[in-house]
C-alpha atoms as a PDB file:
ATOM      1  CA  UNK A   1     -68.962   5.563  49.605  1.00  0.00           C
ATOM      2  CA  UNK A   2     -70.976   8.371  48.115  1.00  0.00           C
ATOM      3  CA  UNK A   3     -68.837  10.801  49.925  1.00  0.00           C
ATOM      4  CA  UNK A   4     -65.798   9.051  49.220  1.00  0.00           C
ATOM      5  CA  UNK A   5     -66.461  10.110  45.487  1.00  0.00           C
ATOM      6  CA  UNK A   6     -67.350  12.845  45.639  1.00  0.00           C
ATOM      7  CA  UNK A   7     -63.504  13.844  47.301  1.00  0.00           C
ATOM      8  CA  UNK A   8     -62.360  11.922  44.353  1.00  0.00           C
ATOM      9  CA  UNK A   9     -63.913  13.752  42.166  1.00  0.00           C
ATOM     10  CA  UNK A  10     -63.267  17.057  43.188  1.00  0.00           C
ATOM     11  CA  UNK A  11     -59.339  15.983  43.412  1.00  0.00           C
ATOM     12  CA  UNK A  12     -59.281  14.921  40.135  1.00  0.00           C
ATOM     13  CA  UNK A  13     -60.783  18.152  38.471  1.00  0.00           C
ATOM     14  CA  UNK A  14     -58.145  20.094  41.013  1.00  0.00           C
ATOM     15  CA  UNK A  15     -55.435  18.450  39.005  1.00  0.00           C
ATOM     16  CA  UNK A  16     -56.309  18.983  35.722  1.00  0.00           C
ATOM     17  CA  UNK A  17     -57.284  22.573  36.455  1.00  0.00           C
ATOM     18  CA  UNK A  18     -53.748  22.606  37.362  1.00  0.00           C
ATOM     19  CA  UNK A  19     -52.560  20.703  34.476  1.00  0.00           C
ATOM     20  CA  UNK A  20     -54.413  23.294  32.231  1.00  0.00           C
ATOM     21  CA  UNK A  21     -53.173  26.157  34.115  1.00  0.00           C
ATOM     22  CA  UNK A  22     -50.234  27.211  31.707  1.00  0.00           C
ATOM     23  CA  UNK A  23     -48.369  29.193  34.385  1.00  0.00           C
ATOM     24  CA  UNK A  24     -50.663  30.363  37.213  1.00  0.00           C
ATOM     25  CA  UNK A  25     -50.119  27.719  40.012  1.00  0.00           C
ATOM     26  CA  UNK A  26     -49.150  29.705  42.979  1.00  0.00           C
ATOM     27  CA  UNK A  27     -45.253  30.612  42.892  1.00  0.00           C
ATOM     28  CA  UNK A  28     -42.714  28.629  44.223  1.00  0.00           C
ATOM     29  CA  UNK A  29     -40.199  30.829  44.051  1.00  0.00           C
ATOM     30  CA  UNK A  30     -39.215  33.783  45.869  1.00  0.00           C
ATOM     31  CA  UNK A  31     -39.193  36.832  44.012  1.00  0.00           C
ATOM     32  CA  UNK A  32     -37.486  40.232  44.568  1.00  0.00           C
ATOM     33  CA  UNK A  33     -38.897  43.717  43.787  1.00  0.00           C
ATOM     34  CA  UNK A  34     -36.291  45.529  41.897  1.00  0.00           C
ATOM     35  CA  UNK A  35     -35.499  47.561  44.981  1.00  0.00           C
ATOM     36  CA  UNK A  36     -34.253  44.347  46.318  1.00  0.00           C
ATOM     37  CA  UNK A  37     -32.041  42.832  44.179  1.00  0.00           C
ATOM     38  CA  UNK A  38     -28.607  43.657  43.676  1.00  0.00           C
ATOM     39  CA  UNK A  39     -28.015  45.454  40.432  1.00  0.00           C
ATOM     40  CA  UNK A  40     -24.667  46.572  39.133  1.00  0.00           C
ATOM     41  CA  UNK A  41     -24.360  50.771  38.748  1.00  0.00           C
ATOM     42  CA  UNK A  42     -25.947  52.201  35.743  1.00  0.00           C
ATOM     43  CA  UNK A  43     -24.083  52.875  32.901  1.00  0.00           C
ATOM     44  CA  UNK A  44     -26.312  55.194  31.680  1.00  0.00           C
ATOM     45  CA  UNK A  45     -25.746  53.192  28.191  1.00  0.00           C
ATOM     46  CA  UNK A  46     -29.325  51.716  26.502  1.00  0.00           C
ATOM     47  CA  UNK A  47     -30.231  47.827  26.062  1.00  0.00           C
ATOM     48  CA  UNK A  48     -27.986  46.284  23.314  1.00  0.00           C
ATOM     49  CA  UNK A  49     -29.915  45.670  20.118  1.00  0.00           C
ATOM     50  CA  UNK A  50     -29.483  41.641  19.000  1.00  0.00           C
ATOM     51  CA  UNK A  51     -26.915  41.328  16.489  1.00  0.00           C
ATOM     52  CA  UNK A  52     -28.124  40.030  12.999  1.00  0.00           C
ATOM     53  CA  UNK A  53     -27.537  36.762  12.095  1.00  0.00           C
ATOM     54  CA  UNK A  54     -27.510  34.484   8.949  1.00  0.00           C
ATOM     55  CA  UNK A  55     -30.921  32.653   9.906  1.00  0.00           C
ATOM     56  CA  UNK A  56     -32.664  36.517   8.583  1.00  0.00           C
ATOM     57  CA  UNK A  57     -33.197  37.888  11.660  1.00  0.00           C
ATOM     58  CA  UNK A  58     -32.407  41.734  11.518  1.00  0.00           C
ATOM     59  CA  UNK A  59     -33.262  43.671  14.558  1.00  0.00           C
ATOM     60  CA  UNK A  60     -35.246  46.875  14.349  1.00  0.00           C
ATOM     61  CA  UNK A  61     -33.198  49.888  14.196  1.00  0.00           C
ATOM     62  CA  UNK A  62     -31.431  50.620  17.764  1.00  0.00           C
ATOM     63  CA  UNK A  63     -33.696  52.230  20.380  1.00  0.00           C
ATOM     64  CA  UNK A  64     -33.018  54.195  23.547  1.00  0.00           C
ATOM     65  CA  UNK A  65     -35.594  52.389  26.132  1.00  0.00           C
ATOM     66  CA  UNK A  66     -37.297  54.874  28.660  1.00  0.00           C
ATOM     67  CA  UNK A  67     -35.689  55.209  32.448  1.00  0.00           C
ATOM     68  CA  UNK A  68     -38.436  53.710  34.199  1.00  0.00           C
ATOM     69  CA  UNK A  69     -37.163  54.849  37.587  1.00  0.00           C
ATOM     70  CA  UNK A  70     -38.089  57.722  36.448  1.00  0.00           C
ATOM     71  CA  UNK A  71     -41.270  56.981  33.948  1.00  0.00           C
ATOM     72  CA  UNK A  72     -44.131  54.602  34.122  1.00  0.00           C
ATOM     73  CA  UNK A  73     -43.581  51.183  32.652  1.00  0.00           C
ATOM     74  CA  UNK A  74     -45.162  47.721  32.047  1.00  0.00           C
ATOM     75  CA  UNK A  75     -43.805  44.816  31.061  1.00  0.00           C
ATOM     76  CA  UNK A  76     -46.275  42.483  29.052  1.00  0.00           C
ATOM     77  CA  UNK A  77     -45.306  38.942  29.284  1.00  0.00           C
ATOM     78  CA  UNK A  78     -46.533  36.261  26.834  1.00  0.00           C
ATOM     79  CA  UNK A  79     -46.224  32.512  27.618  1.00  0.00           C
ATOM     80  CA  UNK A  80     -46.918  29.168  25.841  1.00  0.00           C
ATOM     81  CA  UNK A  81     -45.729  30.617  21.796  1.00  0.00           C
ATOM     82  CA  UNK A  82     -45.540  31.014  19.394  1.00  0.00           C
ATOM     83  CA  UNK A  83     -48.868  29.786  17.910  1.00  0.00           C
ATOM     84  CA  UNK A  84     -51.147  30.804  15.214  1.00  0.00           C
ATOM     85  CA  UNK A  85     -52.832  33.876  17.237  1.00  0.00           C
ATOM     86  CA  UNK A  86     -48.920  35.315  18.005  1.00  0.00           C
ATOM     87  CA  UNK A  87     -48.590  37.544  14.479  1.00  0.00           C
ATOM     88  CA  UNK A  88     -51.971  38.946  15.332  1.00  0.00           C
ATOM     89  CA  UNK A  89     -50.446  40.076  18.454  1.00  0.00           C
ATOM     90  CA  UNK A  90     -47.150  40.842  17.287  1.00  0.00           C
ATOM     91  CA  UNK A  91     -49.373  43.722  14.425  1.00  0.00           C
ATOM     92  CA  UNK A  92     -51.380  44.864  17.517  1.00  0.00           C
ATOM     93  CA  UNK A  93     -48.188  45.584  19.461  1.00  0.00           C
ATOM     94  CA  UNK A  94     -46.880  47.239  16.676  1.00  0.00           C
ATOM     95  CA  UNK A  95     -49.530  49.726  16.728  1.00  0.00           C
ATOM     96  CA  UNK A  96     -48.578  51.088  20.376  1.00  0.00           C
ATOM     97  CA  UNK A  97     -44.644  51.096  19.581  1.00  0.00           C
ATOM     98  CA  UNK A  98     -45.031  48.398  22.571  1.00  0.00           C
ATOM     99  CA  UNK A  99     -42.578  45.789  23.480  1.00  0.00           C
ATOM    100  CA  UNK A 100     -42.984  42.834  25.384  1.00  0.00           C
ATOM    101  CA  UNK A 101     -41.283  39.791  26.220  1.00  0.00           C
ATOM    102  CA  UNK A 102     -42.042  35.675  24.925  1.00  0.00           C
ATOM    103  CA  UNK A 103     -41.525  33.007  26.719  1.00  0.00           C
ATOM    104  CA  UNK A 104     -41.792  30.373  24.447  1.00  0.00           C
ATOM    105  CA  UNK A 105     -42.282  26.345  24.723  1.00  0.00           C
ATOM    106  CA  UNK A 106     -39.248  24.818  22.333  1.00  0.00           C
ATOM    107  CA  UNK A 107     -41.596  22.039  20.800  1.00  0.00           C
ATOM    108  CA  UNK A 108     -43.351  25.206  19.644  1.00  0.00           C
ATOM    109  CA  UNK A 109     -40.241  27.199  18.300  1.00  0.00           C
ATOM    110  CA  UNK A 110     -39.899  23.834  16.171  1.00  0.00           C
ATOM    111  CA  UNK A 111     -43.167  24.314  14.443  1.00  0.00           C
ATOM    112  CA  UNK A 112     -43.200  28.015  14.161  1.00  0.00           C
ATOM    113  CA  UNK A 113     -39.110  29.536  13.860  1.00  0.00           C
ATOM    114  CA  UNK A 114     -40.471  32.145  11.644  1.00  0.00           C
ATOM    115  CA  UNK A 115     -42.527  33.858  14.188  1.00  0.00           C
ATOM    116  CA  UNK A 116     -39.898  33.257  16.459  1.00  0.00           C
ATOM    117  CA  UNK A 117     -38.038  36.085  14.166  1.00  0.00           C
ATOM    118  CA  UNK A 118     -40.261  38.137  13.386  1.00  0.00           C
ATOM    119  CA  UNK A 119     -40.838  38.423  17.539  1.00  0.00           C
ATOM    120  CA  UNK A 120     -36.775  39.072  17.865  1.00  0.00           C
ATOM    121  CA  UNK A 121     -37.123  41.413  14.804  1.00  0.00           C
ATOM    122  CA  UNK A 122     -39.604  44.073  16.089  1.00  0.00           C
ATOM    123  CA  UNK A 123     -37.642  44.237  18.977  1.00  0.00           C
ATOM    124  CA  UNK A 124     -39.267  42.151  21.225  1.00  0.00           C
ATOM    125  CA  UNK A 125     -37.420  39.682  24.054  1.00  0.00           C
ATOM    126  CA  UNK A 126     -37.270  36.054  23.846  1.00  0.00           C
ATOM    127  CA  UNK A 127     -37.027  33.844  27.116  1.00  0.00           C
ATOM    128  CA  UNK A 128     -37.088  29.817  27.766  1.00  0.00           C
ATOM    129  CA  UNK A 129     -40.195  28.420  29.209  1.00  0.00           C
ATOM    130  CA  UNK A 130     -38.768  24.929  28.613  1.00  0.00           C
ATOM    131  CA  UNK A 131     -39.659  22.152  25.817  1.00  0.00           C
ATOM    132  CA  UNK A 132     -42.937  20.838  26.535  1.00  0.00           C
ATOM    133  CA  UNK A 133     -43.778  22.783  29.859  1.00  0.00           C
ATOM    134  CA  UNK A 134     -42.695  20.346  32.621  1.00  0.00           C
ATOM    135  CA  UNK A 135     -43.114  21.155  35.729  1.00  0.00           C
ATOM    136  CA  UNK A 136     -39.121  21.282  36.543  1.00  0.00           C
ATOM    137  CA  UNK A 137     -39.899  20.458  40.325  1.00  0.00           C
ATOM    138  CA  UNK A 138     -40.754  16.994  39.190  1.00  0.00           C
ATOM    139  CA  UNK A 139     -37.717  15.937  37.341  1.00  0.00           C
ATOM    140  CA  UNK A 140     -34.164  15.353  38.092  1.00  0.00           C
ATOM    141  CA  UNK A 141     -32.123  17.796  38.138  1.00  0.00           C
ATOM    142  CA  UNK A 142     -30.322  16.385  35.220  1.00  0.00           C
ATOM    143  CA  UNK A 143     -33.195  16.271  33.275  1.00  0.00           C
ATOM    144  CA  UNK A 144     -34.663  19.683  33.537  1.00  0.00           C
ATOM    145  CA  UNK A 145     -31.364  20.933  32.750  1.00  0.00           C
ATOM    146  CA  UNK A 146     -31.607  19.469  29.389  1.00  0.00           C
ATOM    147  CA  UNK A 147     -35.316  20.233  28.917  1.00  0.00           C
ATOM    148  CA  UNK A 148     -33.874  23.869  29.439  1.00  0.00           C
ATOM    149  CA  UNK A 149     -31.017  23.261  27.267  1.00  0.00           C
ATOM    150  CA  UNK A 150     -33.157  21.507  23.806  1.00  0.00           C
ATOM    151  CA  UNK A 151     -35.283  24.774  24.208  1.00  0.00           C
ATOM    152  CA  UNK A 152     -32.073  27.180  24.168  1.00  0.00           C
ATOM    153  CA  UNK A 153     -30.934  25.069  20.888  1.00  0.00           C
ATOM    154  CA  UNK A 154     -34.174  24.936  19.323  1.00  0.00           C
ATOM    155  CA  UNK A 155     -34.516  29.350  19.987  1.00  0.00           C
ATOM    156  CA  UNK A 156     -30.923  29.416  19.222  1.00  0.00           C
ATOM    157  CA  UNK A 157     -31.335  27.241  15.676  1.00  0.00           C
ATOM    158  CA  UNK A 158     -34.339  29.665  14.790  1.00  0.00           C
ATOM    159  CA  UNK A 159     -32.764  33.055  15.546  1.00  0.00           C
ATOM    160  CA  UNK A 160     -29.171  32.550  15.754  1.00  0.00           C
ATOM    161  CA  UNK A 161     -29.066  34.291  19.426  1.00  0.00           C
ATOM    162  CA  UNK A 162     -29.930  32.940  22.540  1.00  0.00           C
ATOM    163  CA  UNK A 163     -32.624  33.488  24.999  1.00  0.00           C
ATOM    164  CA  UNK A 164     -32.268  36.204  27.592  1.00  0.00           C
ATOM    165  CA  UNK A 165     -34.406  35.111  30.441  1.00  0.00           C
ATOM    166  CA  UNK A 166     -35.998  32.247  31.814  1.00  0.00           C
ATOM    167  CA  UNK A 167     -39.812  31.401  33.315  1.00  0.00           C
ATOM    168  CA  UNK A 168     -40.118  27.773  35.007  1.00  0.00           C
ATOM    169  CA  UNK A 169     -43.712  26.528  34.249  1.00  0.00           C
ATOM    170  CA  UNK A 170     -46.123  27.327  37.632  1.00  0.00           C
ATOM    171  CA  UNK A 171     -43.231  29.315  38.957  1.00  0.00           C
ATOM    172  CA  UNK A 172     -41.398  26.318  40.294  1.00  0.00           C
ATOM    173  CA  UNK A 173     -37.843  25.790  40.381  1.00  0.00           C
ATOM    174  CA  UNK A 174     -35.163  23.645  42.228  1.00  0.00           C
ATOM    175  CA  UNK A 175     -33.315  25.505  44.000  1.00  0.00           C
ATOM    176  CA  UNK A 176     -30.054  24.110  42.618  1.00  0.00           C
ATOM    177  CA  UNK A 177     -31.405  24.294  39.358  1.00  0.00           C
ATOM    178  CA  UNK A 178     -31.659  27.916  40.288  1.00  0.00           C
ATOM    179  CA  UNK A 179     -27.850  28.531  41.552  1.00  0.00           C
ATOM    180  CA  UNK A 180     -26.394  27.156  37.959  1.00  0.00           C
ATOM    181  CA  UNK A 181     -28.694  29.011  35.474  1.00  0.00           C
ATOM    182  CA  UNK A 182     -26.596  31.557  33.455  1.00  0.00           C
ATOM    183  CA  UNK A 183     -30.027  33.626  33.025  1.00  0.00           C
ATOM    184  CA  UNK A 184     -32.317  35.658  35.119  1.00  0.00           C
ATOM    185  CA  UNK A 185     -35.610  34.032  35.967  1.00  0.00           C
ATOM    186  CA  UNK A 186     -38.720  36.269  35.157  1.00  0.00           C
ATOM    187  CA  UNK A 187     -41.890  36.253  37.287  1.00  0.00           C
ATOM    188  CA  UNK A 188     -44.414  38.238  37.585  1.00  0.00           C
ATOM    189  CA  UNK A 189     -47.032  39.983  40.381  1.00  0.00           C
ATOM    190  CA  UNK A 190     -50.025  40.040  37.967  1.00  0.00           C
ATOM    191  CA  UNK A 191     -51.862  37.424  36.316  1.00  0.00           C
ATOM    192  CA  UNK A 192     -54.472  38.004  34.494  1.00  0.00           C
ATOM    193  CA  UNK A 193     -55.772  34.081  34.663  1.00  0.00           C
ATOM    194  CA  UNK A 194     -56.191  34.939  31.269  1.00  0.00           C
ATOM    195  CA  UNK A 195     -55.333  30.915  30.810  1.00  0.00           C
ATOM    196  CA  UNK A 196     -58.785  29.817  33.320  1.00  0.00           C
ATOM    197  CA  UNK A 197     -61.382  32.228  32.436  1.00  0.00           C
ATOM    198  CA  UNK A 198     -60.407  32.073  28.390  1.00  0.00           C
ATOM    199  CA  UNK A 199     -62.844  35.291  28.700  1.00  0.00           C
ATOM    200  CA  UNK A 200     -61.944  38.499  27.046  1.00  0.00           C
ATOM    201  CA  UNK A 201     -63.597  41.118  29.137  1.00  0.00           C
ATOM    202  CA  UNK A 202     -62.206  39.198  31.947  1.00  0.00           C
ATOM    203  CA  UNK A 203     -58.508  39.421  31.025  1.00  0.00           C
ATOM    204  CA  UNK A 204     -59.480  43.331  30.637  1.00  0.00           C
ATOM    205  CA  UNK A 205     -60.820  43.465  34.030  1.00  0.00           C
ATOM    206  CA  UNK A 206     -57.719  41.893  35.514  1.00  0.00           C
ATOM    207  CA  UNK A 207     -54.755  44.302  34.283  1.00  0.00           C
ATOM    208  CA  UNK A 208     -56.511  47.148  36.086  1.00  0.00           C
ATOM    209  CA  UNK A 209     -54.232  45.810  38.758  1.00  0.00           C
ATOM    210  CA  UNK A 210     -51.588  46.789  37.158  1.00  0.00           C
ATOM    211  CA  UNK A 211     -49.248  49.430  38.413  1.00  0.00           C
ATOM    212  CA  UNK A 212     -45.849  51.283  37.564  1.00  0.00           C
ATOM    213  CA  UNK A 213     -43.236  48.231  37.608  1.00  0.00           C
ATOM    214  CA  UNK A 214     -45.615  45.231  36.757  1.00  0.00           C
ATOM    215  CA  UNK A 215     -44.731  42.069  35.176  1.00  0.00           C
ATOM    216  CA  UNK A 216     -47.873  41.232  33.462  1.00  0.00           C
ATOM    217  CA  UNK A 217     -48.282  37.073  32.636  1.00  0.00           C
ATOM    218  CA  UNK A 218     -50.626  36.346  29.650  1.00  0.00           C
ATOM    219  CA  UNK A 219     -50.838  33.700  27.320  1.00  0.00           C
ATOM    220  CA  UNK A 220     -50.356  34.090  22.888  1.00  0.00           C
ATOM    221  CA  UNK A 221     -51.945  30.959  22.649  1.00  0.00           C
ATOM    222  CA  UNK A 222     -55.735  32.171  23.487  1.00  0.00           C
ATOM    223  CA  UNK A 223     -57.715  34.441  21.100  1.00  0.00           C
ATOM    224  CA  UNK A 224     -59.975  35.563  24.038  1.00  0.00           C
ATOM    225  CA  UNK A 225     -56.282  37.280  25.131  1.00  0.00           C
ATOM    226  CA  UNK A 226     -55.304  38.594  21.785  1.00  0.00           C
ATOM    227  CA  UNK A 227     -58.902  39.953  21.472  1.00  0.00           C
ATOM    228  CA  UNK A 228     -58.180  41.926  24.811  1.00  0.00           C
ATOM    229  CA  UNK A 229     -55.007  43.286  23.629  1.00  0.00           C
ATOM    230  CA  UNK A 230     -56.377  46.629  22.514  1.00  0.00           C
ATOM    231  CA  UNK A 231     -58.555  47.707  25.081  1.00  0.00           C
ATOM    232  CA  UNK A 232     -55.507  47.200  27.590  1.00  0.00           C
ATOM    233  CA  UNK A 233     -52.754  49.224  25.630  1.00  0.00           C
ATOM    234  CA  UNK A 234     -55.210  51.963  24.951  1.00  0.00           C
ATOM    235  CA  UNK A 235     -55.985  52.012  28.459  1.00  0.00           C
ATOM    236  CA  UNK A 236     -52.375  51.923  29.658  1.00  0.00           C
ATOM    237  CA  UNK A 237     -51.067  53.913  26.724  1.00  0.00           C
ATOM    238  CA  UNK A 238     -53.393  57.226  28.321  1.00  0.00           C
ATOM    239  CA  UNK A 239     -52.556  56.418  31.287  1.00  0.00           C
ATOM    240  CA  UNK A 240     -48.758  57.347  30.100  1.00  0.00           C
ATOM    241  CA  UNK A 241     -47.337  54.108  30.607  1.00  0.00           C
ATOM    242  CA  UNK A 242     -44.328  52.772  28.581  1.00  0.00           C
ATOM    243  CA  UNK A 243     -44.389  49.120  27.341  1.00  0.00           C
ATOM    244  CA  UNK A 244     -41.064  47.537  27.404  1.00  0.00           C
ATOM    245  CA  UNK A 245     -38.939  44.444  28.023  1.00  0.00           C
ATOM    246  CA  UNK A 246     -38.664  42.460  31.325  1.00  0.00           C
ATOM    247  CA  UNK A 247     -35.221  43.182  31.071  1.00  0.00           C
ATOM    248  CA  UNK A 248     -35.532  46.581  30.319  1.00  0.00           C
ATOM    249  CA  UNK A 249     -37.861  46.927  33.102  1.00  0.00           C
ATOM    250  CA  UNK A 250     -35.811  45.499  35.504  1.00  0.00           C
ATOM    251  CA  UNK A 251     -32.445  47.675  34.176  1.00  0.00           C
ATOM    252  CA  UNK A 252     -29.808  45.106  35.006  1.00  0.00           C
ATOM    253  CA  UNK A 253     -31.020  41.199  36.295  1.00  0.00           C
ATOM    254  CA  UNK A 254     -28.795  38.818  37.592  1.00  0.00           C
ATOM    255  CA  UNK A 255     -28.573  35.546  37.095  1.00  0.00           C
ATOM    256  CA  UNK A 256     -30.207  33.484  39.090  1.00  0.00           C
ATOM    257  CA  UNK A 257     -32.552  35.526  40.486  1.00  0.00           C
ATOM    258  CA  UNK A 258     -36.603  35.931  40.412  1.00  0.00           C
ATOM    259  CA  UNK A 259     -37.711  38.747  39.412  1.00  0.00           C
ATOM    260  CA  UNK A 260     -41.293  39.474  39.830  1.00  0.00           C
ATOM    261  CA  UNK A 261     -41.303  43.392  39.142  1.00  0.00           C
ATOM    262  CA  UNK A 262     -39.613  45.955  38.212  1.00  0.00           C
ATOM    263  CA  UNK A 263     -38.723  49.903  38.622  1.00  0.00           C
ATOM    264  CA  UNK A 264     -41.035  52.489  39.412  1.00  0.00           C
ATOM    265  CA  UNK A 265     -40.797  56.079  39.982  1.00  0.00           C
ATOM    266  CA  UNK A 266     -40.511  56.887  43.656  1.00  0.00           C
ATOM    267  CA  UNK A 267     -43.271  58.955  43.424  1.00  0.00           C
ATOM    268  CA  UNK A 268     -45.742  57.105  41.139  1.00  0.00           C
ATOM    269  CA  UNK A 269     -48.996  55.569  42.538  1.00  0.00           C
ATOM    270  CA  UNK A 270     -50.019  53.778  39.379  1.00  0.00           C
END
């Protein structure tokens, strides 16, 4: 009986890790290196800036994002926002001329449209990481479609455009969900289980993985990860890394697809 328990126990503390995990259950879904995916010829013309729009959201004045075939770039990936530690980050970003990309829960855009803005203004990118964070695996089709769809409204409502990219909670998604989303889906090839160890030094120790290319998952809603920020765009900054968009990292993503990197120069070993 004892031992019986004990399995019990050890389940149940399995699931809730899981439950508490954010976004770091293993993937799901396949994911393509840039190299891999099919990607219309370059233009050669930069990222379009987001249009104003009557809801006060003015973009920052156009910019020309780096060729990162060609120099070293990260893209730093926020999940779970906006919450009350995101214009800390937004200031610290600032500092570094560094863009990243949100993906942010639509209950939260409700509560916090302003920072919403402010993350579109600076020039940051906005994607859907659905309402309430379902895992979209366990719902009907029908139904994660319009857990997808309230978010888009709710990001739409706040900023007047729409969302750009999409992350499924844990990495999971149907894959006829997949085949009808009008988006790319962003992934990712390091976490920094910034979400599990809630530890600052931690989250520090775990983007020394990162290399030319990655898609970096962290998590606005933990101070420990705001308060290790700093020490990882210094390090990357002298390191002559680029911080950009997922979309800018990736050049041109397709819809429907899961991307979990980006470019890299050919000759660049991180």
């Amino acid at each position: 009986m004892s031992s019986r328990l004990a399995v019990l126990r050890i389940a149940t503390a399995a699931v809730l890790t899981l439950a508490m995990a954010g976004c770091s259950a293993p993937l799901s879904e396949n994911w393509v290196r840039y190299s891999f995916a099919p990607a219309p010829e370059d233009s050669g013309q930069a990222a379009e800036t987001p249009p104003a729009t009557d809801q006060g959201t003015k973009p920052e004045a156009e910019r020309t994002p780096p060729n990162c075939s060609k120099v070293k770039c990260v893209a730093l990936t926020f999940d779970d926002g906006p919450g009350k530690y995101t214009p800390e980050l937004l200031s610290l970003l600032d500092q570094y001329d560094a863009k990243a990309t949100f993906f942010l829960i639509g209950k939260n855009v409700k509560k916090h449209p302003q920072i919403v803005r402010d993350e579109l203004s600076k020039g940051h990118e906005i994607g859907n990481h659905t309402w309430s964070h379902k895992d979209l695996t366990k719902v009907s089709i029908a139904a994660a479609k319009r857990d997808l769809q309230k978010t888009d409204d709710a990001i739409k409502e706040a900023t007047g455009t729409d969302p750009t990219l999409v992350r499924p909670p844990f990495g999971a998604l149907p894959r006829s969900l997949k085949k009808n989303l009008s988006v790319p889906i962003a992934l990712w090839d390091v976490d920094t289980l910034d979400w599990k160890t809630r530890n600052t030094k931690s989250t520090i120790k775990a983007a020394e993985k990162i290399v030319p290319g990655s898609i970096v998952l962290m998590h606005d809603i933990h101070k420990s990860t705001i308060d290790a920020v700093p020490a990882i765009l210094k390090d990357l900054s002298s390191k002559g890394y680029h911080f950009v968009t997922v979309t800018e990292l990736i050049g041109h993503p397709n819809p429907g697809i899961g991307y979990g990197s980006g470019q890299r120069p050919a000759t660049s070993k991180g």
